[in-house]
N, C-alpha and C. Protein backbone atom coordinates (compact mmCIF):
# COMPACT_ATOMS: atom_id res chain seq x y z
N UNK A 1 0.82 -1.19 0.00
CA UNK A 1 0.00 0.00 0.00
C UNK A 1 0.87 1.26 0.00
N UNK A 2 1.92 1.04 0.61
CA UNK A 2 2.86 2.35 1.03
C UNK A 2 3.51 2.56 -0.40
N UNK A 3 4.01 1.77 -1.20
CA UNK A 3 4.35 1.96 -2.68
C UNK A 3 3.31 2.28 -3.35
N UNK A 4 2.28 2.17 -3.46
CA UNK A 4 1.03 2.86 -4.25
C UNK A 4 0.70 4.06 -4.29
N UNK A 5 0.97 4.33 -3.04
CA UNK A 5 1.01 6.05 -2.40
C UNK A 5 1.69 6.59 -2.53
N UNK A 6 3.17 6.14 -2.77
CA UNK A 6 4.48 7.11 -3.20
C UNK A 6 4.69 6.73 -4.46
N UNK A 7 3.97 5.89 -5.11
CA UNK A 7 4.24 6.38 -7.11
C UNK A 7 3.20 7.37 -7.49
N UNK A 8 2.28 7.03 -6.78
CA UNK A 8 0.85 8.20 -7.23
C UNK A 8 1.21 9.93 -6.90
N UNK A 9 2.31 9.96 -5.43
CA UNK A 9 2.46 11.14 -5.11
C UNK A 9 3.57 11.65 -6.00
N UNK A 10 3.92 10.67 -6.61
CA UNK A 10 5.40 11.02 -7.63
C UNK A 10 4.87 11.57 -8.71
N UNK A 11 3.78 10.75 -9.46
CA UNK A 11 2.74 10.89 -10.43
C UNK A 11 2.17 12.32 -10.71
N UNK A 12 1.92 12.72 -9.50
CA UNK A 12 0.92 13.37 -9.06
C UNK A 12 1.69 15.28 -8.70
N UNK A 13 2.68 15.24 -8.53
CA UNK A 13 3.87 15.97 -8.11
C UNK A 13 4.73 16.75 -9.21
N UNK A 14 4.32 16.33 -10.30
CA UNK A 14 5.04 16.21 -11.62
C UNK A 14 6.06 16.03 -11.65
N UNK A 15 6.77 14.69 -11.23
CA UNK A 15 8.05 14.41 -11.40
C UNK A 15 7.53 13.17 -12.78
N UNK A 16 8.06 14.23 -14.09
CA UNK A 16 7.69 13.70 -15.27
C UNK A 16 8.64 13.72 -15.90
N UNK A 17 8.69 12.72 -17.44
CA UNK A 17 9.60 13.51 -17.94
C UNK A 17 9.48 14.34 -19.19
N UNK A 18 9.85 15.49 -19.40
CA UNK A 18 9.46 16.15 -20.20
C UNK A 18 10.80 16.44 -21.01
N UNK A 19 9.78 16.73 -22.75
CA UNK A 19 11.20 17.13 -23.49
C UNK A 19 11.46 18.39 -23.62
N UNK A 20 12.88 18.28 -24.05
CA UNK A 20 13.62 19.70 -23.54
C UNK A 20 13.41 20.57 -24.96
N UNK A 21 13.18 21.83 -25.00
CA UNK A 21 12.64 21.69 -26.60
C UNK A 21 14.14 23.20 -26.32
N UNK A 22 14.95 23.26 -27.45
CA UNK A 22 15.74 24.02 -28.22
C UNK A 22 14.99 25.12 -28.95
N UNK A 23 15.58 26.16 -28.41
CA UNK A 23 15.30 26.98 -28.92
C UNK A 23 16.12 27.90 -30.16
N UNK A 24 15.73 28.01 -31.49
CA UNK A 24 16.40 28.46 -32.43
C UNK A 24 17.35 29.67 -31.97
N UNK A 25 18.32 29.93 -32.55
CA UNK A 25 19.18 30.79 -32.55
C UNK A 25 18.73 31.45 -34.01
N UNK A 26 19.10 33.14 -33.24
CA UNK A 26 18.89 34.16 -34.50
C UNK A 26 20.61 34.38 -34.64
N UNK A 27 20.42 34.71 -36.03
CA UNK A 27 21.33 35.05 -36.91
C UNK A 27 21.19 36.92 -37.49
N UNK A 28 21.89 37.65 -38.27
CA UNK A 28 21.49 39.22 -38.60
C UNK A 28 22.60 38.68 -40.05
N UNK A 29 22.38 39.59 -41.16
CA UNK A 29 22.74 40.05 -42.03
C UNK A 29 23.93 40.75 -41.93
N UNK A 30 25.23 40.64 -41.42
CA UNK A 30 26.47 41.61 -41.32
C UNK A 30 27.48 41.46 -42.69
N UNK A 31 27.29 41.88 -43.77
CA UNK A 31 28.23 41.88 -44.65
C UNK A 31 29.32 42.50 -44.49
N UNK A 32 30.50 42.48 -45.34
CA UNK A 32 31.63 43.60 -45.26
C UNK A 32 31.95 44.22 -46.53
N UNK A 33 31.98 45.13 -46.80
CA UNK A 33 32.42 45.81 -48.09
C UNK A 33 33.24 46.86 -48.11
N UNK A 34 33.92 46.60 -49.34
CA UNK A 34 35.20 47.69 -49.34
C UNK A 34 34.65 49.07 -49.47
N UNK A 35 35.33 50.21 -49.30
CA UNK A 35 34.83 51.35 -49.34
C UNK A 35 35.41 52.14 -50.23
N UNK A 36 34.78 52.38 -51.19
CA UNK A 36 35.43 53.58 -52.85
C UNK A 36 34.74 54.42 -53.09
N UNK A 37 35.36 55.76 -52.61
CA UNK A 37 34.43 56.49 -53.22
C UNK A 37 34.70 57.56 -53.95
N UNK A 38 33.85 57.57 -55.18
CA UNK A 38 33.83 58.28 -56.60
C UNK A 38 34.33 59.57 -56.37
N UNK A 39 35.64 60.10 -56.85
CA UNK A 39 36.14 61.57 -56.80
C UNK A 39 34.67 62.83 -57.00
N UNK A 40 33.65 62.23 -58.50
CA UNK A 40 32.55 63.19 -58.44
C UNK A 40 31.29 63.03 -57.81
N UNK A 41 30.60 63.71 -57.07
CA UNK A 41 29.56 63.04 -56.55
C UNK A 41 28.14 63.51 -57.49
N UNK A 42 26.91 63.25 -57.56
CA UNK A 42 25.79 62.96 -58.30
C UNK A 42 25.59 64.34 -57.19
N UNK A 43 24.43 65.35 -57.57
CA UNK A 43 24.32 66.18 -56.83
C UNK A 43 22.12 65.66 -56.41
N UNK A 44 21.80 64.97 -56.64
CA UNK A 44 20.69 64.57 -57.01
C UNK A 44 20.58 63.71 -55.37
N UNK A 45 19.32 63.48 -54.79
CA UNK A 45 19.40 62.48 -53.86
C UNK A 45 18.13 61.10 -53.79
N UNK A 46 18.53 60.21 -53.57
CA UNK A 46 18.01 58.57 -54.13
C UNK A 46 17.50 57.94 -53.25
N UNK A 47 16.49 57.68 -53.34
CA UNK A 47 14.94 57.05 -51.99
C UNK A 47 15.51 55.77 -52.61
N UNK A 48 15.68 54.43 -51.30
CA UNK A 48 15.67 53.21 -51.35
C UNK A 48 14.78 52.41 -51.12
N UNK A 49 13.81 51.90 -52.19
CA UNK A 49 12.39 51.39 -51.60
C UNK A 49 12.40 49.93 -50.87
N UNK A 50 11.57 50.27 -49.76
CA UNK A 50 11.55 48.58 -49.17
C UNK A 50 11.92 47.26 -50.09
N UNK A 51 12.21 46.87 -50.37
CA UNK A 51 12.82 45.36 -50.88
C UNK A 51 11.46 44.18 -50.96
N UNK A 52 11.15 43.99 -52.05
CA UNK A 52 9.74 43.40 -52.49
C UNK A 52 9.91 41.94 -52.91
N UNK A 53 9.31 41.32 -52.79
CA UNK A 53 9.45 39.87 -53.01
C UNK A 53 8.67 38.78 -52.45
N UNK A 54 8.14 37.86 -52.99
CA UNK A 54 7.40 36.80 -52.93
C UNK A 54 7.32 36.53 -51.44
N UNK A 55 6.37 35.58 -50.73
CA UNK A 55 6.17 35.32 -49.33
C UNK A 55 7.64 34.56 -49.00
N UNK A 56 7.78 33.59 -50.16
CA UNK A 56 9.08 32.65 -50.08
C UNK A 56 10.14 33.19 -49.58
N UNK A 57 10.62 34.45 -49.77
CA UNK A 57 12.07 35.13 -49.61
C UNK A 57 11.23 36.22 -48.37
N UNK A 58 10.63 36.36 -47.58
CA UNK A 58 10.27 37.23 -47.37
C UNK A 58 9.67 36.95 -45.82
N UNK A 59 10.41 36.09 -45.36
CA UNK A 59 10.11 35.61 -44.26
C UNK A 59 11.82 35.07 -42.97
N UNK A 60 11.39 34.75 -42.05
CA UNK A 60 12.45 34.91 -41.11
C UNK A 60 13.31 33.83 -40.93
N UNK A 61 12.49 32.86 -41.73
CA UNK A 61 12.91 31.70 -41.30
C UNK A 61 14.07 31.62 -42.50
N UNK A 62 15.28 31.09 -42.25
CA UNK A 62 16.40 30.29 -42.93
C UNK A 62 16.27 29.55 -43.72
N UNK A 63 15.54 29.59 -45.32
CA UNK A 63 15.49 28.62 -46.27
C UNK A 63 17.00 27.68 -47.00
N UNK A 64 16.36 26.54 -47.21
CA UNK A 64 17.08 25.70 -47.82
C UNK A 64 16.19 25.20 -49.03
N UNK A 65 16.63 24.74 -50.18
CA UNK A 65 15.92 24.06 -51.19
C UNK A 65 16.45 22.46 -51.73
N UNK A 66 15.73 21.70 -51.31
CA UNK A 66 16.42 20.47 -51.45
C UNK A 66 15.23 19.36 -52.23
N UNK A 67 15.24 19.24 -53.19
CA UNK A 67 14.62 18.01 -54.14
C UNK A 67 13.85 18.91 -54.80
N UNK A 68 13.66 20.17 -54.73
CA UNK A 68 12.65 21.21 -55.17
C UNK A 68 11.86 21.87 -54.52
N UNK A 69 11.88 21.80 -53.21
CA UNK A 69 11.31 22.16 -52.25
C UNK A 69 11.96 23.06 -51.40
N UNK A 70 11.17 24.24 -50.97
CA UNK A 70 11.47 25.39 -49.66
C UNK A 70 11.46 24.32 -48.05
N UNK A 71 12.63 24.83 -47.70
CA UNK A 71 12.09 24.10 -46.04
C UNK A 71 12.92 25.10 -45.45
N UNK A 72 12.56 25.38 -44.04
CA UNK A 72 13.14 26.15 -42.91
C UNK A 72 14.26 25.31 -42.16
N UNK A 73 15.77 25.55 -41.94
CA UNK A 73 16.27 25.45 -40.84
C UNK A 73 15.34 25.42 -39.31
N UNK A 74 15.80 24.23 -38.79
CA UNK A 74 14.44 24.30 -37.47
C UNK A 74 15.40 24.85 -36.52
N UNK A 75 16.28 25.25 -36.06
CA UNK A 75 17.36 25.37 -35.10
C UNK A 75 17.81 27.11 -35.51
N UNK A 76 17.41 27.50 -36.63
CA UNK A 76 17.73 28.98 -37.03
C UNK A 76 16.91 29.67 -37.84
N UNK A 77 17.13 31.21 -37.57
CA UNK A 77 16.60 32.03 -38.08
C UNK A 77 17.23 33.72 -38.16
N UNK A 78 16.26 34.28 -39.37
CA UNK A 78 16.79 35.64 -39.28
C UNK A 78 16.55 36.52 -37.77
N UNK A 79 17.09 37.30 -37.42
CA UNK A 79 16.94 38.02 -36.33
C UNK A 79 15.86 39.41 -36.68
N UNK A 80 15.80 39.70 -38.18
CA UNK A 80 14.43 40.70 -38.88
C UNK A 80 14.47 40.24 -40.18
N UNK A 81 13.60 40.67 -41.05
CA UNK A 81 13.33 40.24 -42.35
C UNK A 81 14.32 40.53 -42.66
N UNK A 82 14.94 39.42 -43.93
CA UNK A 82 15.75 39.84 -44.67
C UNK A 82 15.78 41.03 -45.43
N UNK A 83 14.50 41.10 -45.92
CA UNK A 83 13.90 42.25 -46.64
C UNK A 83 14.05 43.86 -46.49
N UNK A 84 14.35 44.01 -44.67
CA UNK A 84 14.13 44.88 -43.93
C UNK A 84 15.34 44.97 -44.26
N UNK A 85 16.71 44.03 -43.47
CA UNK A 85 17.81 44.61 -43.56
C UNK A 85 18.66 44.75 -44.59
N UNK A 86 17.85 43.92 -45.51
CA UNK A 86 18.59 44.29 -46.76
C UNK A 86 18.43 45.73 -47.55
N UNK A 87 17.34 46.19 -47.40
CA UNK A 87 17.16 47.66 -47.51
C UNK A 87 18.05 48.66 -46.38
N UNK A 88 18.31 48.44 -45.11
CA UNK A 88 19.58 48.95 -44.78
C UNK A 88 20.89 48.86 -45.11
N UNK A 89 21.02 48.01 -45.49
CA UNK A 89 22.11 47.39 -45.99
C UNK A 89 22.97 48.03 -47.41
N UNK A 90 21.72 48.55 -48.23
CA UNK A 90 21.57 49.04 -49.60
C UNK A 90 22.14 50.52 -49.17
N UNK A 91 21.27 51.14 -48.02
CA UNK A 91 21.29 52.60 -47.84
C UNK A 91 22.81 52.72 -47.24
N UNK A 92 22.97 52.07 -46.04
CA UNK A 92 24.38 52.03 -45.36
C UNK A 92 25.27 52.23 -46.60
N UNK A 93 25.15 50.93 -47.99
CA UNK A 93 26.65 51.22 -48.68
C UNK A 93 26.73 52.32 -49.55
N UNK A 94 25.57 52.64 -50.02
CA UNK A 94 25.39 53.57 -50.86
C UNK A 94 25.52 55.20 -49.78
N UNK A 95 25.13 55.29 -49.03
CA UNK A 95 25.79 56.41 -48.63
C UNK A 95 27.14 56.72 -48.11
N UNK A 96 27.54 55.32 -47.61
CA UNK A 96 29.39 55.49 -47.40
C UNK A 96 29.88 55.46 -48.63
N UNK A 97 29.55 54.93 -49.71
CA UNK A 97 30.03 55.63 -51.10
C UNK A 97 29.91 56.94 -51.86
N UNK A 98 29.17 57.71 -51.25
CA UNK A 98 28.95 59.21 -51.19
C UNK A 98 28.51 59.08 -52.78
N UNK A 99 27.73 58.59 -53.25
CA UNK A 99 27.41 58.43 -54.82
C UNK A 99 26.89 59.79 -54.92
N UNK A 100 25.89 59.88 -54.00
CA UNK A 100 24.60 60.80 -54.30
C UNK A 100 24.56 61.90 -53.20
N UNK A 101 24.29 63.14 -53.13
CA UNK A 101 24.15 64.09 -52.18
C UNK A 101 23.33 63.51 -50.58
N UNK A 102 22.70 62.76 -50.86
CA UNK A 102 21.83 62.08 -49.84
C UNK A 102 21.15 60.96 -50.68
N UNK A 103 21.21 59.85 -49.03
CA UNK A 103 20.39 58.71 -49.70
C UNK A 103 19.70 58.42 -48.86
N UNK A 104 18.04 58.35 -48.50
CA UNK A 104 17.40 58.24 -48.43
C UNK A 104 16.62 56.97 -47.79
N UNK A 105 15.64 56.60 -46.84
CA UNK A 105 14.59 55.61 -47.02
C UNK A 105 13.70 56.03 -47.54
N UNK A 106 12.67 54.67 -48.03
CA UNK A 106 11.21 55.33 -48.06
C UNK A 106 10.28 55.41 -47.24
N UNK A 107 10.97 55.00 -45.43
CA UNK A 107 10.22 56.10 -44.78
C UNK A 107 10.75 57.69 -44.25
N UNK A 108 11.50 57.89 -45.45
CA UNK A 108 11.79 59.67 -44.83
C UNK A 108 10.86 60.47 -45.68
N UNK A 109 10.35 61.86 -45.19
CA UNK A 109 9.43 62.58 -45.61
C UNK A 109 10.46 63.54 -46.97
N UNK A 110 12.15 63.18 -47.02
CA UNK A 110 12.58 64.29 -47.83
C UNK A 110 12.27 63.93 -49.00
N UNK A 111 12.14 64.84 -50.19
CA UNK A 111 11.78 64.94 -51.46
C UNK A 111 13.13 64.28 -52.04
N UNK A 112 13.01 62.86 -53.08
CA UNK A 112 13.97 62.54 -53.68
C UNK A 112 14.17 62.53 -55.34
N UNK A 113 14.78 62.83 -55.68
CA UNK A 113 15.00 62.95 -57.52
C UNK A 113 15.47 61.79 -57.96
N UNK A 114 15.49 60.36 -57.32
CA UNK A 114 15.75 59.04 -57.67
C UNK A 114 15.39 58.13 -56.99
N UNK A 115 14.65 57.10 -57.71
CA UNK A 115 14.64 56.09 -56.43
C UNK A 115 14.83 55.02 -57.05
N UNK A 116 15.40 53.74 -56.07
CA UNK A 116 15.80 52.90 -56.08
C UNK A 116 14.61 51.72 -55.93
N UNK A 117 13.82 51.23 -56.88
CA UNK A 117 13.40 49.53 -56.39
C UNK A 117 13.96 48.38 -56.51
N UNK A 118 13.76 47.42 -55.98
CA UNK A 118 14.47 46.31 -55.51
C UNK A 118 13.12 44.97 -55.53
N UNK A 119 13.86 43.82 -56.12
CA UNK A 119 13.05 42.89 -56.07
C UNK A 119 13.70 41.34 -55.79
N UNK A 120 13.77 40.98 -54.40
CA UNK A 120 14.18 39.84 -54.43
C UNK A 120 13.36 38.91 -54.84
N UNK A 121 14.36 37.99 -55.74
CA UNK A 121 13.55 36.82 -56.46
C UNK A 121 14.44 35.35 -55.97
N UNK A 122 15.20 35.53 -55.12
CA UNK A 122 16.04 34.27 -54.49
C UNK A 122 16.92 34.81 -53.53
N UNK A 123 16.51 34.09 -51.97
CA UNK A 123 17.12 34.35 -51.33
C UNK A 123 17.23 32.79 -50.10
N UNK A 124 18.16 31.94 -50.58
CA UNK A 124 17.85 30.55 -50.16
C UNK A 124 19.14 29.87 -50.37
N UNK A 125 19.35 28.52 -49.56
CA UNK A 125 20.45 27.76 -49.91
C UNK A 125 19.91 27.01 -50.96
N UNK A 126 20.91 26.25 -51.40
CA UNK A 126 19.94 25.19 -53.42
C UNK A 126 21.40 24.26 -52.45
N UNK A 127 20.93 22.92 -52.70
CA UNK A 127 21.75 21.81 -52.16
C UNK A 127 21.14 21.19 -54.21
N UNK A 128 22.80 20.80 -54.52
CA UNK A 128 23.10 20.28 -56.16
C UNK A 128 24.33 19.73 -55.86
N UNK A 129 23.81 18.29 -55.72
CA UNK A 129 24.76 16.93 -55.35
C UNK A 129 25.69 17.63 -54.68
N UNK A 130 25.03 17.67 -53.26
CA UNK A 130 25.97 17.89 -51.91
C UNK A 130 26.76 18.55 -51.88
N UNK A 131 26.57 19.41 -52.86
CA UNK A 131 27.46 20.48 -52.91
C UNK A 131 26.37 22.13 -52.23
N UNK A 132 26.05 22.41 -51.86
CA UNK A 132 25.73 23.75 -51.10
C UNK A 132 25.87 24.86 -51.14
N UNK A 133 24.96 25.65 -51.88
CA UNK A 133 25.50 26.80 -52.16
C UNK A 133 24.22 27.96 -51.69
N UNK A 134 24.64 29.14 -51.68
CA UNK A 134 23.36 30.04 -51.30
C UNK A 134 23.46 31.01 -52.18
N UNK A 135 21.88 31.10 -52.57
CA UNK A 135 21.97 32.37 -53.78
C UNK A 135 21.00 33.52 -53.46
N UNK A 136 21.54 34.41 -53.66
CA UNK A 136 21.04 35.76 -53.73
C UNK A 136 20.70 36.73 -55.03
N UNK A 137 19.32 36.62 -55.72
CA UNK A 137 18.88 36.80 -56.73
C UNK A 137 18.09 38.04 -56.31
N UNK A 138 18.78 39.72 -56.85
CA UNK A 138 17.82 41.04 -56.78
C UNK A 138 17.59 41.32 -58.67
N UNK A 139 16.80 41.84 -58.65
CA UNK A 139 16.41 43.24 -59.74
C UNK A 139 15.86 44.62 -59.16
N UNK A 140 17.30 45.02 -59.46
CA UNK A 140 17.09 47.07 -59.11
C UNK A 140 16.87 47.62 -60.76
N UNK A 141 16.27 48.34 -60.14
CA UNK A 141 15.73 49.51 -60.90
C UNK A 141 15.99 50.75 -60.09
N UNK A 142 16.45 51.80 -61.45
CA UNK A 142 16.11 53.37 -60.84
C UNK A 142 15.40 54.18 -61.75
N UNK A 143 14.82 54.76 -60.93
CA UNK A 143 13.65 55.28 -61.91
C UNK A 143 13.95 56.60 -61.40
N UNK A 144 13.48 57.70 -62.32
CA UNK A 144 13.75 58.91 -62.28
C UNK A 144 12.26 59.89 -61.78
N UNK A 145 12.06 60.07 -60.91
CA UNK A 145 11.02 60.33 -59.70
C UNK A 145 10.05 61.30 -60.42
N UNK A 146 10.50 62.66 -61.08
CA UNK A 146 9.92 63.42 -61.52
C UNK A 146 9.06 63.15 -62.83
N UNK A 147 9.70 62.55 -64.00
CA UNK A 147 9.37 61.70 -65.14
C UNK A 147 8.92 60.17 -65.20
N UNK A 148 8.50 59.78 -63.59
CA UNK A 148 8.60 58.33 -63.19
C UNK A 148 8.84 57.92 -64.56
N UNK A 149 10.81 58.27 -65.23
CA UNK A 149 11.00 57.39 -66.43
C UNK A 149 11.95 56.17 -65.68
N UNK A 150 12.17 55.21 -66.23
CA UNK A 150 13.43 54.04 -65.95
C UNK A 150 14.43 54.29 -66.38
N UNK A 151 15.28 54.82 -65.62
CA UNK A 151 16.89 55.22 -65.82
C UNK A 151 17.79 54.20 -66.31
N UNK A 152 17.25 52.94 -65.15
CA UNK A 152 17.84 51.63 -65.88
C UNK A 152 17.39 50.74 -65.10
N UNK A 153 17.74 49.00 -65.66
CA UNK A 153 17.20 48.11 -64.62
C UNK A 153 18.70 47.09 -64.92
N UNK A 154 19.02 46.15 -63.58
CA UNK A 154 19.47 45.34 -63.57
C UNK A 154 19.44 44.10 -62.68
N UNK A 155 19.94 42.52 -63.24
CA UNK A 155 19.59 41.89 -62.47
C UNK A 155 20.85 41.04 -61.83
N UNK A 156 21.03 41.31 -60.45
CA UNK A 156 22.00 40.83 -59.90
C UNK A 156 21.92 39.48 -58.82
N UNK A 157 22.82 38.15 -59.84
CA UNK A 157 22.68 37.18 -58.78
C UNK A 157 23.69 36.95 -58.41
N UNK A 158 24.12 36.31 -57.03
CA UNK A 158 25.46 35.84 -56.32
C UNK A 158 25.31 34.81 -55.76
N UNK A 159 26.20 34.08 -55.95
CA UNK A 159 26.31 32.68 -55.37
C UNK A 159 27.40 32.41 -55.15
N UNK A 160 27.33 31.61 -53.51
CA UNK A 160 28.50 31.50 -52.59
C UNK A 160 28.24 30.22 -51.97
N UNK A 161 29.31 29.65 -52.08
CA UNK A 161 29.60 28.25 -51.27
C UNK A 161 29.20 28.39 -50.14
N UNK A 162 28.15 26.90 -49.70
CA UNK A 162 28.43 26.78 -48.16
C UNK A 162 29.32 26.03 -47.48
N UNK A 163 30.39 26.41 -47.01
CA UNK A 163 31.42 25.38 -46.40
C UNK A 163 31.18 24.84 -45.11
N UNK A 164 30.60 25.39 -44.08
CA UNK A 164 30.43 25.05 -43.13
C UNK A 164 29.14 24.74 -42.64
N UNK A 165 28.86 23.34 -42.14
CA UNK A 165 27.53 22.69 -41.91
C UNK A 165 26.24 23.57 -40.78
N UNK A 166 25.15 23.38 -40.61
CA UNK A 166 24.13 24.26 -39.97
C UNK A 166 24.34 25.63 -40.08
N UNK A 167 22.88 26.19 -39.53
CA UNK A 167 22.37 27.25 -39.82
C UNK A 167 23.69 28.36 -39.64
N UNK A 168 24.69 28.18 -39.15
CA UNK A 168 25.24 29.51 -38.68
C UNK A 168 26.63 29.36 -39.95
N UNK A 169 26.75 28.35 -40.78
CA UNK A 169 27.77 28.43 -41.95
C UNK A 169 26.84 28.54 -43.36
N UNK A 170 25.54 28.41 -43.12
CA UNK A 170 24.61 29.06 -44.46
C UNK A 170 24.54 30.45 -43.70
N UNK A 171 24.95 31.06 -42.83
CA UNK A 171 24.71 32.47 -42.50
C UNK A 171 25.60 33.30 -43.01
N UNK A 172 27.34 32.67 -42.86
CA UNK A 172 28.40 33.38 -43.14
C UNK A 172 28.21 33.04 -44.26
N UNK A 173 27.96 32.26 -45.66
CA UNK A 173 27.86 32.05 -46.75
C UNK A 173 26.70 33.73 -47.52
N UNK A 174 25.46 33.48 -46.70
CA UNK A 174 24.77 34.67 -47.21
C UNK A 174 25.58 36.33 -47.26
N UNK A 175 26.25 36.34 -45.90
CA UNK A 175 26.95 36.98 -45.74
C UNK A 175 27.73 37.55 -47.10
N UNK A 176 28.29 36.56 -47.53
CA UNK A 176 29.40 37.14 -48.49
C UNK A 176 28.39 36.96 -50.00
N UNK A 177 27.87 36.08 -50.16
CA UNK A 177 26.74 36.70 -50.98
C UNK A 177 26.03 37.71 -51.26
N UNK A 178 25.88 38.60 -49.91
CA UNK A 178 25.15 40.06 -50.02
C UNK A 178 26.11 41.05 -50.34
N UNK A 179 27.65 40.76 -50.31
CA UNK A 179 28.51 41.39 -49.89
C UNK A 179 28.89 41.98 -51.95
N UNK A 180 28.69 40.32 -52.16
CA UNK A 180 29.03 40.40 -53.89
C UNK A 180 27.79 41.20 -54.57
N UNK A 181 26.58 41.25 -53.81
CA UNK A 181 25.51 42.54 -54.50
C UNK A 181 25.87 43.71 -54.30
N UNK A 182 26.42 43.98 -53.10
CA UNK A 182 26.00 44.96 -52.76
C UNK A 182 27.59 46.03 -53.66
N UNK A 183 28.77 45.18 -54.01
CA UNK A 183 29.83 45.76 -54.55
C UNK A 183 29.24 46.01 -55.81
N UNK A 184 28.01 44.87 -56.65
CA UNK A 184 27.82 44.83 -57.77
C UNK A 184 26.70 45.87 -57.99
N UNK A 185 26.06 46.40 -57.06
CA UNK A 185 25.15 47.31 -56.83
C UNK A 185 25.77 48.63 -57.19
N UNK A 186 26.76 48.50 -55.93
CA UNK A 186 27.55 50.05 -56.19
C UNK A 186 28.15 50.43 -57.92
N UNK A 187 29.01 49.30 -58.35
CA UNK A 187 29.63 49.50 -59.20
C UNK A 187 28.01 50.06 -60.80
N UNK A 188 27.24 49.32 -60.27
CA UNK A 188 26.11 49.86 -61.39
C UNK A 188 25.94 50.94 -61.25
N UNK A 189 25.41 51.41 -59.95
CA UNK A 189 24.85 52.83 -59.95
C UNK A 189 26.13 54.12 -60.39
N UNK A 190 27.38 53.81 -60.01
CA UNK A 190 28.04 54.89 -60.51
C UNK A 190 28.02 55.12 -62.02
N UNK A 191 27.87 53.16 -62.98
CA UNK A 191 27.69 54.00 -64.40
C UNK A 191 26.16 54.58 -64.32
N UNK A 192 25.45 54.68 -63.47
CA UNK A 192 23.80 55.50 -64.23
C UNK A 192 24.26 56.76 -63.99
N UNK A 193 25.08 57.35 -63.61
CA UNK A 193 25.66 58.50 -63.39
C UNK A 193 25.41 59.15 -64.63
């Protein structure tokens, strides 16, 4: 009887066992890029519009693509939309490159004579016979604000090895992926000059 009473109070006590559940680790967008900047500057100043793109690229979670299919890293994630910081990301290099008199978001109220859209169309690891790679697929456009004419459009993809296994070596991989737009970014906009 006395063992009946002390498994029930054990039972009963919640001495259970429960699983331990892991919690994902966030990751952020930190690229590095060299810094050049153009002897003439553009006297004109360039609104960077939020960064547009399908639900697929446009979410927090850490994609991978494997047999044809989107799946999330379960153990990682972005720390804000990619979307978000990749539009900082745009403004940060483009104004340490002093291209333009001022550069802009599109949430500032100043009046701009250029703006910048952006359209991610791939932003994911692609696994092609175990080999790993992450690609970063934009189309910018600048359009000329007053004449809403198209100054120009281009489409920039980068792709970078993943060398190092889980979410935090597809991170440093994106990393230098954003790093190859964002040089290939700069180097465009100085020819729309």
């Amino acid at each position: 009887m006395r063992y009946i009473v002390l498994i029930a109070l054990l039972l009963f006590t919640g001495c259970s066992i429960k699983d331990v559940e892991i919690k994902p680790s966030n990751y952020r967008l930190e690229p590095n890029y060299p810094l050049y900047v153009e002897k003439s500057k553009d006297d004109r100043v360039l609104r960077v519009q939020r960064v547009e793109g399908d639900s697929a690229v446009m979410t927090r979670s850490i994609l991978y693509k494997k047999d044809g299919a989107l799946k999330p890293y379960k153990y990682g994630r972005w720390s804000e939309l990619p979307s978000t910081r990749l539009q900082e990301i745009f403004i940060e290099s483009i104004e340490k490159q002093k291209i333009f008199r001022a550069t802009v978001s599109s949430r500032s109220y100043a009046m701009a004579d250029l703006i910048l859209e952006s359209n991610l169309e791939n932003f994911e690891e692609v696994y092609d016979k175990d080999k790993p790679y992450v690609q970063v697929k934009i189309r910018f456009r600048l359009i000329e604000r007053q004449g809403a004419e198209i100054v120009g459009s281009v489409l920039i993809d980068s792709l970078y090895p993943v060398e190092q296994k889980e979410a935090s070596g597809v991170v440093l991989a994106f990393n230098k992926a954003v790093e190859k737009v964002v040089i290939d970014l700069i180097g465009w906009l100085n020819e729309q000059r």
